[in-house]
PDB file of N, CA and C in Angstrom:
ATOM      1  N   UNK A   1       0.842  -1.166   0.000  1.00  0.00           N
ATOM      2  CA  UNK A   1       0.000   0.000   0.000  1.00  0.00           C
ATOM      3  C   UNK A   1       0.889   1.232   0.000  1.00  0.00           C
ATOM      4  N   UNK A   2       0.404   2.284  -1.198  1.00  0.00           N
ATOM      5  CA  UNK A   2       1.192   3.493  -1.097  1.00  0.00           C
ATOM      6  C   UNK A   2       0.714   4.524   0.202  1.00  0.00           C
ATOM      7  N   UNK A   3       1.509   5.477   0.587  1.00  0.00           N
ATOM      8  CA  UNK A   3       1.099   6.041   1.442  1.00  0.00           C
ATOM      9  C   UNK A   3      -0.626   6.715   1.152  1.00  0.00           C
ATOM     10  N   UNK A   4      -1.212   6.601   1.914  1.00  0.00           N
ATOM     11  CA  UNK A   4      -2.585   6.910   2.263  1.00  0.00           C
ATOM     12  C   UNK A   4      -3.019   8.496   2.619  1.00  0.00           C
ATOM     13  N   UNK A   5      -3.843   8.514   2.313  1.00  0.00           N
ATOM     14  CA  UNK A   5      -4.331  10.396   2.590  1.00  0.00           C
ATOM     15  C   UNK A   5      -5.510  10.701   2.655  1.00  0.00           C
ATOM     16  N   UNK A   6      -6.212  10.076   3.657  1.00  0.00           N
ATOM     17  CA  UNK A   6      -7.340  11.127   3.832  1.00  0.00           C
ATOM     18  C   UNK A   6      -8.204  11.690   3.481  1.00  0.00           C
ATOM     19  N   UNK A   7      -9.411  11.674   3.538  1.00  0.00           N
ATOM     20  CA  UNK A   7     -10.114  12.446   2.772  1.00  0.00           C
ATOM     21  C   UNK A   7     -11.531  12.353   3.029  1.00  0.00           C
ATOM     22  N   UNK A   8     -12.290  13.613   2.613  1.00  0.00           N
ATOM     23  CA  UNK A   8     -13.441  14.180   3.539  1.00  0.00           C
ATOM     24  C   UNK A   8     -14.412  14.777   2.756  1.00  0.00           C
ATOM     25  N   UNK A   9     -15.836  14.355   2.438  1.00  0.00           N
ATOM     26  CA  UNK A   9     -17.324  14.809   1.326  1.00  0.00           C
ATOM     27  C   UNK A   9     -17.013  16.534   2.103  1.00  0.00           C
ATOM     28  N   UNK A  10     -17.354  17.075   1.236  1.00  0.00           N
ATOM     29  CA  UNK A  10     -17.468  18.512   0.831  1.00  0.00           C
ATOM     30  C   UNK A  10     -18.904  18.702   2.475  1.00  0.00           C
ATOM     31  N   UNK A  11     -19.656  18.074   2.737  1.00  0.00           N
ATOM     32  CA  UNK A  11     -19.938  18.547   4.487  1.00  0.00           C
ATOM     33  C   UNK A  11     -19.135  18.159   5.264  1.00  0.00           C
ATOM     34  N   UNK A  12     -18.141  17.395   5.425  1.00  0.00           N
ATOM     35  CA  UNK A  12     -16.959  17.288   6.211  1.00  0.00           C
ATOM     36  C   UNK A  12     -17.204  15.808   6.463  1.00  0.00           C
ATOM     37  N   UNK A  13     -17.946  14.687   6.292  1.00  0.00           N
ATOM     38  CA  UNK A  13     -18.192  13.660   6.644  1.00  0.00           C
ATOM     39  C   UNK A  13     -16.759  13.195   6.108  1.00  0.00           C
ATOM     40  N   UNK A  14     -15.840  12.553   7.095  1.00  0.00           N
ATOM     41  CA  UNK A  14     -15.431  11.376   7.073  1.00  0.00           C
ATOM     42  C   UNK A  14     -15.874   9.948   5.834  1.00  0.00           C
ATOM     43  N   UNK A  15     -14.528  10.406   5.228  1.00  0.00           N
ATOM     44  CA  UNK A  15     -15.172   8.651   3.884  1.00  0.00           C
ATOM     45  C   UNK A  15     -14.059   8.018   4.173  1.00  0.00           C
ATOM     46  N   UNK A  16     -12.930   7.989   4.175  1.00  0.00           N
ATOM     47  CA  UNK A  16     -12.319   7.234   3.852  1.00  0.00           C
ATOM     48  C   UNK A  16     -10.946   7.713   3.316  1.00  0.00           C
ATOM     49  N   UNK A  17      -9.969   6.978   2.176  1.00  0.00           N
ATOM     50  CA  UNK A  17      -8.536   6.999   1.853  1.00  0.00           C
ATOM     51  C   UNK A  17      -8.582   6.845   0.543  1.00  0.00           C
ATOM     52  N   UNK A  18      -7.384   8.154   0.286  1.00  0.00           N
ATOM     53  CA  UNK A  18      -6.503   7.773  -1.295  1.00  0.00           C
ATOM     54  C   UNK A  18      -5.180   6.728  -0.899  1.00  0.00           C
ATOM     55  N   UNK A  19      -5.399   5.839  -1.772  1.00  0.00           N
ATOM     56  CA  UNK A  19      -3.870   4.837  -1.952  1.00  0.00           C
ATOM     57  C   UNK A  19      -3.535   5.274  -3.327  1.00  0.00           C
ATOM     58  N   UNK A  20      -3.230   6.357  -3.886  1.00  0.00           N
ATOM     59  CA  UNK A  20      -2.306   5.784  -4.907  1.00  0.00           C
ATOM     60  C   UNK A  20      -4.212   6.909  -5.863  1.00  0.00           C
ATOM     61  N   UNK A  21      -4.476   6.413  -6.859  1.00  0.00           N
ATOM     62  CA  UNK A  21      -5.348   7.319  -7.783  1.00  0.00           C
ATOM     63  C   UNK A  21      -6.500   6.084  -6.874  1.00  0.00           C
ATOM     64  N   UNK A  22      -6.625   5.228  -6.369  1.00  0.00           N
ATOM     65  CA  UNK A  22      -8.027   4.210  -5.930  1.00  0.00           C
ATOM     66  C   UNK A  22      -8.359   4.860  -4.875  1.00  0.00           C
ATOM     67  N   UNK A  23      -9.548   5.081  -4.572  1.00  0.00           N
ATOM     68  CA  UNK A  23     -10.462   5.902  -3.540  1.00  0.00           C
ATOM     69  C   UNK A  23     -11.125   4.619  -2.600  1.00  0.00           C
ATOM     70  N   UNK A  24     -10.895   4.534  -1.267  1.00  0.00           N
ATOM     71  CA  UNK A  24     -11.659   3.461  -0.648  1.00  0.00           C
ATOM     72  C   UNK A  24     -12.050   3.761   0.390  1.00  0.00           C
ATOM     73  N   UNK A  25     -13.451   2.919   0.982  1.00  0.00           N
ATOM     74  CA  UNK A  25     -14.101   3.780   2.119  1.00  0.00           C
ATOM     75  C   UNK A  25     -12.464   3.734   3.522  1.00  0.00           C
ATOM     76  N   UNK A  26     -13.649   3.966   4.511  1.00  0.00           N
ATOM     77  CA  UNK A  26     -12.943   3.725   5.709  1.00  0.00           C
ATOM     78  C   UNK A  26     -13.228   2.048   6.026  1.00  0.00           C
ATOM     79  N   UNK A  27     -14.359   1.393   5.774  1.00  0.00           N
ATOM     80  CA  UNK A  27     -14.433   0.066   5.946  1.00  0.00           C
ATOM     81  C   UNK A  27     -13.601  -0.701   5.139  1.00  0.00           C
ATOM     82  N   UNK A  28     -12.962  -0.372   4.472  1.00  0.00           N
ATOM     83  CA  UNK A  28     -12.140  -1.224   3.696  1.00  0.00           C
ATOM     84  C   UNK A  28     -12.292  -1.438   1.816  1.00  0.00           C
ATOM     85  N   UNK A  29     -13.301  -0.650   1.699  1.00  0.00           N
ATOM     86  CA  UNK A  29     -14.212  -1.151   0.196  1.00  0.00           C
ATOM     87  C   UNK A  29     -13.144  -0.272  -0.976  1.00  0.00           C
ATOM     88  N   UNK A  30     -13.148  -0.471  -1.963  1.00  0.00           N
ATOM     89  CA  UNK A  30     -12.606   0.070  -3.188  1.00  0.00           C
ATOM     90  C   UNK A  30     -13.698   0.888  -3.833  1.00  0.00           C
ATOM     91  N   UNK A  31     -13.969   1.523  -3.923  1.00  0.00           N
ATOM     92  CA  UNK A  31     -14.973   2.256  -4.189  1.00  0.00           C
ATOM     93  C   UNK A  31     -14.687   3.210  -5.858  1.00  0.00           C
ATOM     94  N   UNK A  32     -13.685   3.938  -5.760  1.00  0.00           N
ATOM     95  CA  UNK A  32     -13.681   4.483  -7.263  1.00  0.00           C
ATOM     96  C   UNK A  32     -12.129   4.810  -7.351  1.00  0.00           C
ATOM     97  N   UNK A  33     -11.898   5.070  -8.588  1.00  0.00           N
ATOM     98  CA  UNK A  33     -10.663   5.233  -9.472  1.00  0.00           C
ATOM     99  C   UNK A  33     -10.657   7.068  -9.642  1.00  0.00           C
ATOM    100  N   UNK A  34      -9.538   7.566  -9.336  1.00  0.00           N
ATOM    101  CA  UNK A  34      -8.978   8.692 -10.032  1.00  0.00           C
ATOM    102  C   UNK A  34      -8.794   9.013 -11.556  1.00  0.00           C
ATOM    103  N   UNK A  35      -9.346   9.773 -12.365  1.00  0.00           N
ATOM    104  CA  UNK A  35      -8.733  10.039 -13.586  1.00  0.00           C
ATOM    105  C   UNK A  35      -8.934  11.456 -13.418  1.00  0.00           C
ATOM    106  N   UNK A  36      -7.760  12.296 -13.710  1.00  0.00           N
ATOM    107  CA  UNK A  36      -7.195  13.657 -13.544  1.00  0.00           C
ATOM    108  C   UNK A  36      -8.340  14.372 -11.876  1.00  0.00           C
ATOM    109  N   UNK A  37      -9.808  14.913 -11.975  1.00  0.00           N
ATOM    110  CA  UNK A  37     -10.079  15.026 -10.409  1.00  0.00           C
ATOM    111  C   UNK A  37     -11.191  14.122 -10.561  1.00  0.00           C
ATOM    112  N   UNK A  38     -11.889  13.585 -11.467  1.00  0.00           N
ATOM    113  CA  UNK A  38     -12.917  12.992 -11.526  1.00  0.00           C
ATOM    114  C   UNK A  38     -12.803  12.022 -11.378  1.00  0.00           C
ATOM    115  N   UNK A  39     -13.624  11.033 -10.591  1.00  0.00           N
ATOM    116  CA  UNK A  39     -13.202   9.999  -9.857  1.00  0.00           C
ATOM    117  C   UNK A  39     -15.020   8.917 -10.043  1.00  0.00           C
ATOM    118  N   UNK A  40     -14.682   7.912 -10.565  1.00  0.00           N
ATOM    119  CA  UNK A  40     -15.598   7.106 -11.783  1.00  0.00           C
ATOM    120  C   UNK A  40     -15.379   5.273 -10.494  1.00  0.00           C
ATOM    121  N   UNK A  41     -16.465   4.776 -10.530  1.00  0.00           N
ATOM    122  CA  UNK A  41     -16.998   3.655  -9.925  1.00  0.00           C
ATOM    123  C   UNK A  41     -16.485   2.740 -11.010  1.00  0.00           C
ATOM    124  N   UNK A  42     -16.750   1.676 -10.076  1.00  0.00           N
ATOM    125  CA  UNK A  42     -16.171   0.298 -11.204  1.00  0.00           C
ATOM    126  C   UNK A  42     -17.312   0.120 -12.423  1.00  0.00           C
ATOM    127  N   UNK A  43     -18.270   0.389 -12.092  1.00  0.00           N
ATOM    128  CA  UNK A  43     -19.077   0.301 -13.202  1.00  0.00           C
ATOM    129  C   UNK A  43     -18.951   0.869 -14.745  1.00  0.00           C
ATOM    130  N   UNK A  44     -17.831   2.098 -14.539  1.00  0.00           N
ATOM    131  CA  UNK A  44     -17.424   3.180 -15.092  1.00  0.00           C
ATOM    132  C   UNK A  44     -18.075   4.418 -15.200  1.00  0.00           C
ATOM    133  N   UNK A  45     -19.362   4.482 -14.103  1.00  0.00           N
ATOM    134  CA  UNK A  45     -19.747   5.671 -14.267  1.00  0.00           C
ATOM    135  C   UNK A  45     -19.531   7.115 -13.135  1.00  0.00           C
ATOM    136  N   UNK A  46     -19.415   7.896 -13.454  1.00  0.00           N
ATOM    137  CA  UNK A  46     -19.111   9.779 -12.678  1.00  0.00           C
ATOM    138  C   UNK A  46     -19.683   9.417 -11.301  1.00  0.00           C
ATOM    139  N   UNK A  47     -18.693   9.317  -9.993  1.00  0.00           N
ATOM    140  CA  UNK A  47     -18.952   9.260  -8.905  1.00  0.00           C
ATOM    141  C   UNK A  47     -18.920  10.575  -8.008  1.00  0.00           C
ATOM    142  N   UNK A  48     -18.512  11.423  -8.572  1.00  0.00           N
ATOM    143  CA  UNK A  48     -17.423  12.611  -8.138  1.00  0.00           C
ATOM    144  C   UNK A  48     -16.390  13.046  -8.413  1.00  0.00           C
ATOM    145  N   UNK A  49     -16.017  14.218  -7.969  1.00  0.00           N
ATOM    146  CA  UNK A  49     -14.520  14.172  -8.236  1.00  0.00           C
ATOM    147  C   UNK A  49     -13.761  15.257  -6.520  1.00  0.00           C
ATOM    148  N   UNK A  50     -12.407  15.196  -7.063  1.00  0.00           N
ATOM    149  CA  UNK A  50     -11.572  15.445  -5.892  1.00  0.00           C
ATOM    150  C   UNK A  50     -11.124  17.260  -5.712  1.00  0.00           C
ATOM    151  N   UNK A  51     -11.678  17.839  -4.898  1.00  0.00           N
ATOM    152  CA  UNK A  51     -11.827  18.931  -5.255  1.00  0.00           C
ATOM    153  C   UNK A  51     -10.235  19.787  -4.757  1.00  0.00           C
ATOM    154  N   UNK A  52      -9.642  21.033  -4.869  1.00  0.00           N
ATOM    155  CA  UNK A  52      -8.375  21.775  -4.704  1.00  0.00           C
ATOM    156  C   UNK A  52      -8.168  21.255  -3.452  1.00  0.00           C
ATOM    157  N   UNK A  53      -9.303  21.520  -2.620  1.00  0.00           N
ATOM    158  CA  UNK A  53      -8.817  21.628  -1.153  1.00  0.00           C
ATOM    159  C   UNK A  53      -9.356  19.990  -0.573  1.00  0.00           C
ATOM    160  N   UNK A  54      -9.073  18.782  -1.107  1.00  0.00           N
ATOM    161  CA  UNK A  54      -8.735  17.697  -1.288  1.00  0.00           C
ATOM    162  C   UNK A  54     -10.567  17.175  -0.422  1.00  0.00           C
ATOM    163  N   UNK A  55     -11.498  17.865  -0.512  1.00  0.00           N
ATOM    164  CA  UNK A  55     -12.739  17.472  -0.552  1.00  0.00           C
ATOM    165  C   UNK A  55     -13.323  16.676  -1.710  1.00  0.00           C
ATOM    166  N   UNK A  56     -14.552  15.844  -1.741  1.00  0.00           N
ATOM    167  CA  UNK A  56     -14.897  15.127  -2.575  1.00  0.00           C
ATOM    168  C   UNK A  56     -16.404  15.657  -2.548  1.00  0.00           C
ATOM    169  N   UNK A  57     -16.989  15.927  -3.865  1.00  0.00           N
ATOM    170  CA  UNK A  57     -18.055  16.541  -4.176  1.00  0.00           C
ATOM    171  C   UNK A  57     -18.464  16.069  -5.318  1.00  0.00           C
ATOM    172  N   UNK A  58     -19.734  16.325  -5.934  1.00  0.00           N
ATOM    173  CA  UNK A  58     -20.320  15.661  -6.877  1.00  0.00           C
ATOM    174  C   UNK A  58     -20.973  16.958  -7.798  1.00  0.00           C
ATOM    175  N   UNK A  59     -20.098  16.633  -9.339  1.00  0.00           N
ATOM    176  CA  UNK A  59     -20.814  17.914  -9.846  1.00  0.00           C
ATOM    177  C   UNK A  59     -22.214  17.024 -10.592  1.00  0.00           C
ATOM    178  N   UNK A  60     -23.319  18.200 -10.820  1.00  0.00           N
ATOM    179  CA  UNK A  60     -24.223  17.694 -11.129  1.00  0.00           C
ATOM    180  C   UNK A  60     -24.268  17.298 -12.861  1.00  0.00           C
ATOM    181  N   UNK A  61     -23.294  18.463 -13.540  1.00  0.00           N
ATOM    182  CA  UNK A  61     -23.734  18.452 -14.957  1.00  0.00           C
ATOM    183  C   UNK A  61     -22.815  17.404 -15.319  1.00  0.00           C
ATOM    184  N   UNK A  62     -21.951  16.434 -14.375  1.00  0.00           N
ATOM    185  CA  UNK A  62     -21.224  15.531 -15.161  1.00  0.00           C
ATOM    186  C   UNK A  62     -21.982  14.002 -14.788  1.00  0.00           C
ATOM    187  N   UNK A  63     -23.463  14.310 -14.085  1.00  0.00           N
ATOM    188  CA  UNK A  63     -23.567  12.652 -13.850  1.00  0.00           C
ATOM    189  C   UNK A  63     -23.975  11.620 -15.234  1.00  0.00           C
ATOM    190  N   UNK A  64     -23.746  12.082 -16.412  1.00  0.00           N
ATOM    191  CA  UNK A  64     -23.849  10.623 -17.171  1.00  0.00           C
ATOM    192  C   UNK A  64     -22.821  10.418 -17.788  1.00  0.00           C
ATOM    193  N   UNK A  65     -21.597  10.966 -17.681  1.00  0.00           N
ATOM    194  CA  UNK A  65     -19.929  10.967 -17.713  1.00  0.00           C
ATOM    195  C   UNK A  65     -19.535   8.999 -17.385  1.00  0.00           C
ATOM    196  N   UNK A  66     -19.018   8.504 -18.015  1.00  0.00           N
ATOM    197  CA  UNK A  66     -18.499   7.545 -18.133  1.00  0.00           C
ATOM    198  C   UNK A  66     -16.849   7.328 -18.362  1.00  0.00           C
ATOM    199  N   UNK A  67     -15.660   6.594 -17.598  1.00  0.00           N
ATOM    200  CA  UNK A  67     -14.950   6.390 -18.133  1.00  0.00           C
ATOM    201  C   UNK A  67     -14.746   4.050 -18.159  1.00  0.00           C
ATOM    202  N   UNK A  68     -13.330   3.607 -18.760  1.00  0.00           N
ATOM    203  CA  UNK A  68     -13.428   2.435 -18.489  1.00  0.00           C
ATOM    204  C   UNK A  68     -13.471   1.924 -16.769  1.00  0.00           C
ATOM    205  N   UNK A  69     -14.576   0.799 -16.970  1.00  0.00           N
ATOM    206  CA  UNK A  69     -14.543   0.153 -15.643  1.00  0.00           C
ATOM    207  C   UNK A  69     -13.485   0.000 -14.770  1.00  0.00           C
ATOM    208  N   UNK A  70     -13.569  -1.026 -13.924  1.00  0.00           N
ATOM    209  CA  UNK A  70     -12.463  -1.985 -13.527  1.00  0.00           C
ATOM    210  C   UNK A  70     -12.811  -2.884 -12.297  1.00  0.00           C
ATOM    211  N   UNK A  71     -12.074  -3.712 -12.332  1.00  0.00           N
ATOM    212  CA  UNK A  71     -11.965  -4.602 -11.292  1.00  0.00           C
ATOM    213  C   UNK A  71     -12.056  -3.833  -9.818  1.00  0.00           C
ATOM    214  N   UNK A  72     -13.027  -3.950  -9.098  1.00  0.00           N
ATOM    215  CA  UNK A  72     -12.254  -3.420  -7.895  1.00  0.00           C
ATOM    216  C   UNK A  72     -11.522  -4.580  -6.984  1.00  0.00           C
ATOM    217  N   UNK A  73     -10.008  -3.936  -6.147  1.00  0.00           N
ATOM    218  CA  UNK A  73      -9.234  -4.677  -5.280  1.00  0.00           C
ATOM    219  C   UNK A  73      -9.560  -5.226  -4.318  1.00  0.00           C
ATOM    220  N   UNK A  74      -9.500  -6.388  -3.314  1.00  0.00           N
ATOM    221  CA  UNK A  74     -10.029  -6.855  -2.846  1.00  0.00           C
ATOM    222  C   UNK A  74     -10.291  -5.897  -1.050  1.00  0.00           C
ATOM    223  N   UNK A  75     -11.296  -6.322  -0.428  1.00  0.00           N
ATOM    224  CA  UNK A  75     -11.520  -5.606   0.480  1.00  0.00           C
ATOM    225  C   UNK A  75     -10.204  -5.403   1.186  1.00  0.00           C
ATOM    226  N   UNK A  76      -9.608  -4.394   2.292  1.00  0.00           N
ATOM    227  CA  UNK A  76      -9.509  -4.524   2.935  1.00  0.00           C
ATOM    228  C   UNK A  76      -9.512  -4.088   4.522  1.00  0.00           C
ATOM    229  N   UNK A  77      -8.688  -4.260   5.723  1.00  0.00           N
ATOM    230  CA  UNK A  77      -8.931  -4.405   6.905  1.00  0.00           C
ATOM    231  C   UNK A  77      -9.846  -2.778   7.138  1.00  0.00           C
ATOM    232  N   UNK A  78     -10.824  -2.617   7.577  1.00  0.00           N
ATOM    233  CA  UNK A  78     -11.413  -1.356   8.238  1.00  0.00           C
ATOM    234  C   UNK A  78     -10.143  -0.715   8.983  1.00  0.00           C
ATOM    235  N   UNK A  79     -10.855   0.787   8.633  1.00  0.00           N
ATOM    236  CA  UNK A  79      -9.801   1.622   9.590  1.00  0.00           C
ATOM    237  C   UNK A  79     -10.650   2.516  10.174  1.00  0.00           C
ATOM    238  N   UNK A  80     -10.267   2.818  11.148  1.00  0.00           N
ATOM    239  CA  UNK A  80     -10.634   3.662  12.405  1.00  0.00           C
ATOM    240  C   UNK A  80     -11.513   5.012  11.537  1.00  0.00           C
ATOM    241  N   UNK A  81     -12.575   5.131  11.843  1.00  0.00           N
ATOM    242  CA  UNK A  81     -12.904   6.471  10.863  1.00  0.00           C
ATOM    243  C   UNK A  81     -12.361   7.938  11.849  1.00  0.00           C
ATOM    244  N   UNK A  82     -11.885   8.501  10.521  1.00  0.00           N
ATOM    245  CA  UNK A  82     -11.466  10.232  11.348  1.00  0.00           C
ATOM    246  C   UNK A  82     -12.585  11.232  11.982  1.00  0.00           C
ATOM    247  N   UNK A  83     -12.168  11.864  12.706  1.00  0.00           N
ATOM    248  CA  UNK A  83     -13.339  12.441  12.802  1.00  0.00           C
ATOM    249  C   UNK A  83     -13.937  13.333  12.015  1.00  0.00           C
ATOM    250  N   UNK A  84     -15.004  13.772  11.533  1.00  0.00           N
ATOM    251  CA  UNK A  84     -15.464  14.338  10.707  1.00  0.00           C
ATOM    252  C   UNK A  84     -15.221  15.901  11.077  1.00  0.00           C
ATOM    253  N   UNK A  85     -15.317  16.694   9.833  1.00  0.00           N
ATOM    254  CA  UNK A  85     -14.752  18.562   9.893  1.00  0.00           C
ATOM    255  C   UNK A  85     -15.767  19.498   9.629  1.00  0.00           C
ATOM    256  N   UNK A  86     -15.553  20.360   9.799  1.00  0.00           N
ATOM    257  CA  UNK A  86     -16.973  21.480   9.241  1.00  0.00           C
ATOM    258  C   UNK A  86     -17.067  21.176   7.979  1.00  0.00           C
ATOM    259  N   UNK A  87     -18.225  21.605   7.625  1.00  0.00           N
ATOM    260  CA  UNK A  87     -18.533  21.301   6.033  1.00  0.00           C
ATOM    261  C   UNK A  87     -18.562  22.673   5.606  1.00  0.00           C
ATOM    262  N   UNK A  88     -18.841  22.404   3.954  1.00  0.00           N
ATOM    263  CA  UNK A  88     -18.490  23.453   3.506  1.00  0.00           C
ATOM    264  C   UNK A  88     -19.691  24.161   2.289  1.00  0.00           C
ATOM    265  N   UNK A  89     -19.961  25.452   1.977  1.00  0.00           N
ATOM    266  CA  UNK A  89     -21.445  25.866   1.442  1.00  0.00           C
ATOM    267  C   UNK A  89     -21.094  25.212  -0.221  1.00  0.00           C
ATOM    268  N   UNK A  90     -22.196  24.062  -0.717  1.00  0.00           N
ATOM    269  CA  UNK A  90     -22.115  24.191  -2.147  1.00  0.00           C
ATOM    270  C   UNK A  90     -22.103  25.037  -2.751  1.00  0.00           C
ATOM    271  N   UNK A  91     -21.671  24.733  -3.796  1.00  0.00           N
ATOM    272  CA  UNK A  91     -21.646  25.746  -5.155  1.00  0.00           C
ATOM    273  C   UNK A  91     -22.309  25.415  -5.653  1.00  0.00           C
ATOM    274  N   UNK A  92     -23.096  26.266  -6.324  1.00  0.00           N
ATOM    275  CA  UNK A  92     -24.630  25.655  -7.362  1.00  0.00           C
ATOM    276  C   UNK A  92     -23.893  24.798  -8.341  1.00  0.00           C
ATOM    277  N   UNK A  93     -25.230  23.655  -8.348  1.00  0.00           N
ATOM    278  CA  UNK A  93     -24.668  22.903  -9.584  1.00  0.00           C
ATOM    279  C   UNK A  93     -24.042  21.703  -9.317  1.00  0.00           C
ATOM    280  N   UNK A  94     -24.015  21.569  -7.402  1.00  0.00           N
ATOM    281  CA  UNK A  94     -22.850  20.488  -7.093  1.00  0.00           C
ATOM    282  C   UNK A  94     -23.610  19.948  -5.717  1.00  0.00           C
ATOM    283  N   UNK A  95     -23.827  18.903  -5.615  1.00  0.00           N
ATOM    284  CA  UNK A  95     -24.393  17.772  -4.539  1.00  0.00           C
ATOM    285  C   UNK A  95     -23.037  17.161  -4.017  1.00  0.00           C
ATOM    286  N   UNK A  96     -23.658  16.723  -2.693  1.00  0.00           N
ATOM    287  CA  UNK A  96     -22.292  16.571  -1.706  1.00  0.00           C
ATOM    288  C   UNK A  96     -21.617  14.945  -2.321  1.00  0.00           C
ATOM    289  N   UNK A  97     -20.813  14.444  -1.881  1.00  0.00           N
ATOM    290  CA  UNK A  97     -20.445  13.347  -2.650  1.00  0.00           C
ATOM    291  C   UNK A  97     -21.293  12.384  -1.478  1.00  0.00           C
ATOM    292  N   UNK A  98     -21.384  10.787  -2.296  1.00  0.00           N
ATOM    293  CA  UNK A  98     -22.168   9.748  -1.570  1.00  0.00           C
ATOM    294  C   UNK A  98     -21.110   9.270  -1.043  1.00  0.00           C
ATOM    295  N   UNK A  99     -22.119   8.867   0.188  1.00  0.00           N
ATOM    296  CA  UNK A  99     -21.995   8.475   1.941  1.00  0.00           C
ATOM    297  C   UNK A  99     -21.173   6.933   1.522  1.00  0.00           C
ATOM    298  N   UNK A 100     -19.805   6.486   2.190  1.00  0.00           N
ATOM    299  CA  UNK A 100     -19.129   6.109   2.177  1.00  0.00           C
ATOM    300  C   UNK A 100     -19.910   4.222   2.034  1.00  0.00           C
ATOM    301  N   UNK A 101     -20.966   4.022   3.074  1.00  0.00           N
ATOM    302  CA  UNK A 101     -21.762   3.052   3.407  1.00  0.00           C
ATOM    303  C   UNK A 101     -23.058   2.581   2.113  1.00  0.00           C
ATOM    304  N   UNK A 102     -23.223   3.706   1.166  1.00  0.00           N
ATOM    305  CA  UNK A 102     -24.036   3.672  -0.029  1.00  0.00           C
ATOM    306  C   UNK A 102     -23.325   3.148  -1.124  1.00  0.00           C
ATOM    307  N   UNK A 103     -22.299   3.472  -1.411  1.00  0.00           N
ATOM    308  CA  UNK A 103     -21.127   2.846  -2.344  1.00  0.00           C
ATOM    309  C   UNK A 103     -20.542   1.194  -2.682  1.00  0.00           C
TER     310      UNK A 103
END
């Protein structure tokens, strides 16, 4: 595992870790892939993307955005969830990213 970093939905909820461009909850799940900030489910479809200030948010005008699938990696061990941070006011046009446990 590459070093890990953190990371927090645009209301401050606690999701989970970057390894490397793969996005995975805090329970252990693989959840979506990095391509440049937009960040796409195994299915291959627009999950979100990764915003400057390393929040995860969901723009609205990209939800039928597709890139290639993939395999997701196999689970692993849960980690301690962080505590969650202030959140922050949308920007029109943009829904908060989905809850770590919906994924």
């Amino acid at each position: 595992m590459d070093e890990v970093k953190w990371t927090w939905t645009w209301s401050g909820r606690s999701f989970g870790y970057w390894d490397g461009n793969d996005l995975w909850t805090y329970s252990g799940k693989h959840v979506g892939r990095r391509l440049d900030t937009d960040i796409f489910g195994p299915n291959g479809w627009y999950i979100g993307e990764l915003m400057s200030n390393g929040r995860l948010v969901r723009n609205k005008s990209k939800a039928g955005q597709t890139s290639p699938g993939f395999v997701p990696l196999n689970a692993r061990e849960a980690q301690k969830r962080l505590a969650d941070n202030e959140g922050q006011p949308l920007y029109p046009g943009y829904d908060d990213f989905p809850d770590p446990d919906k994924l």
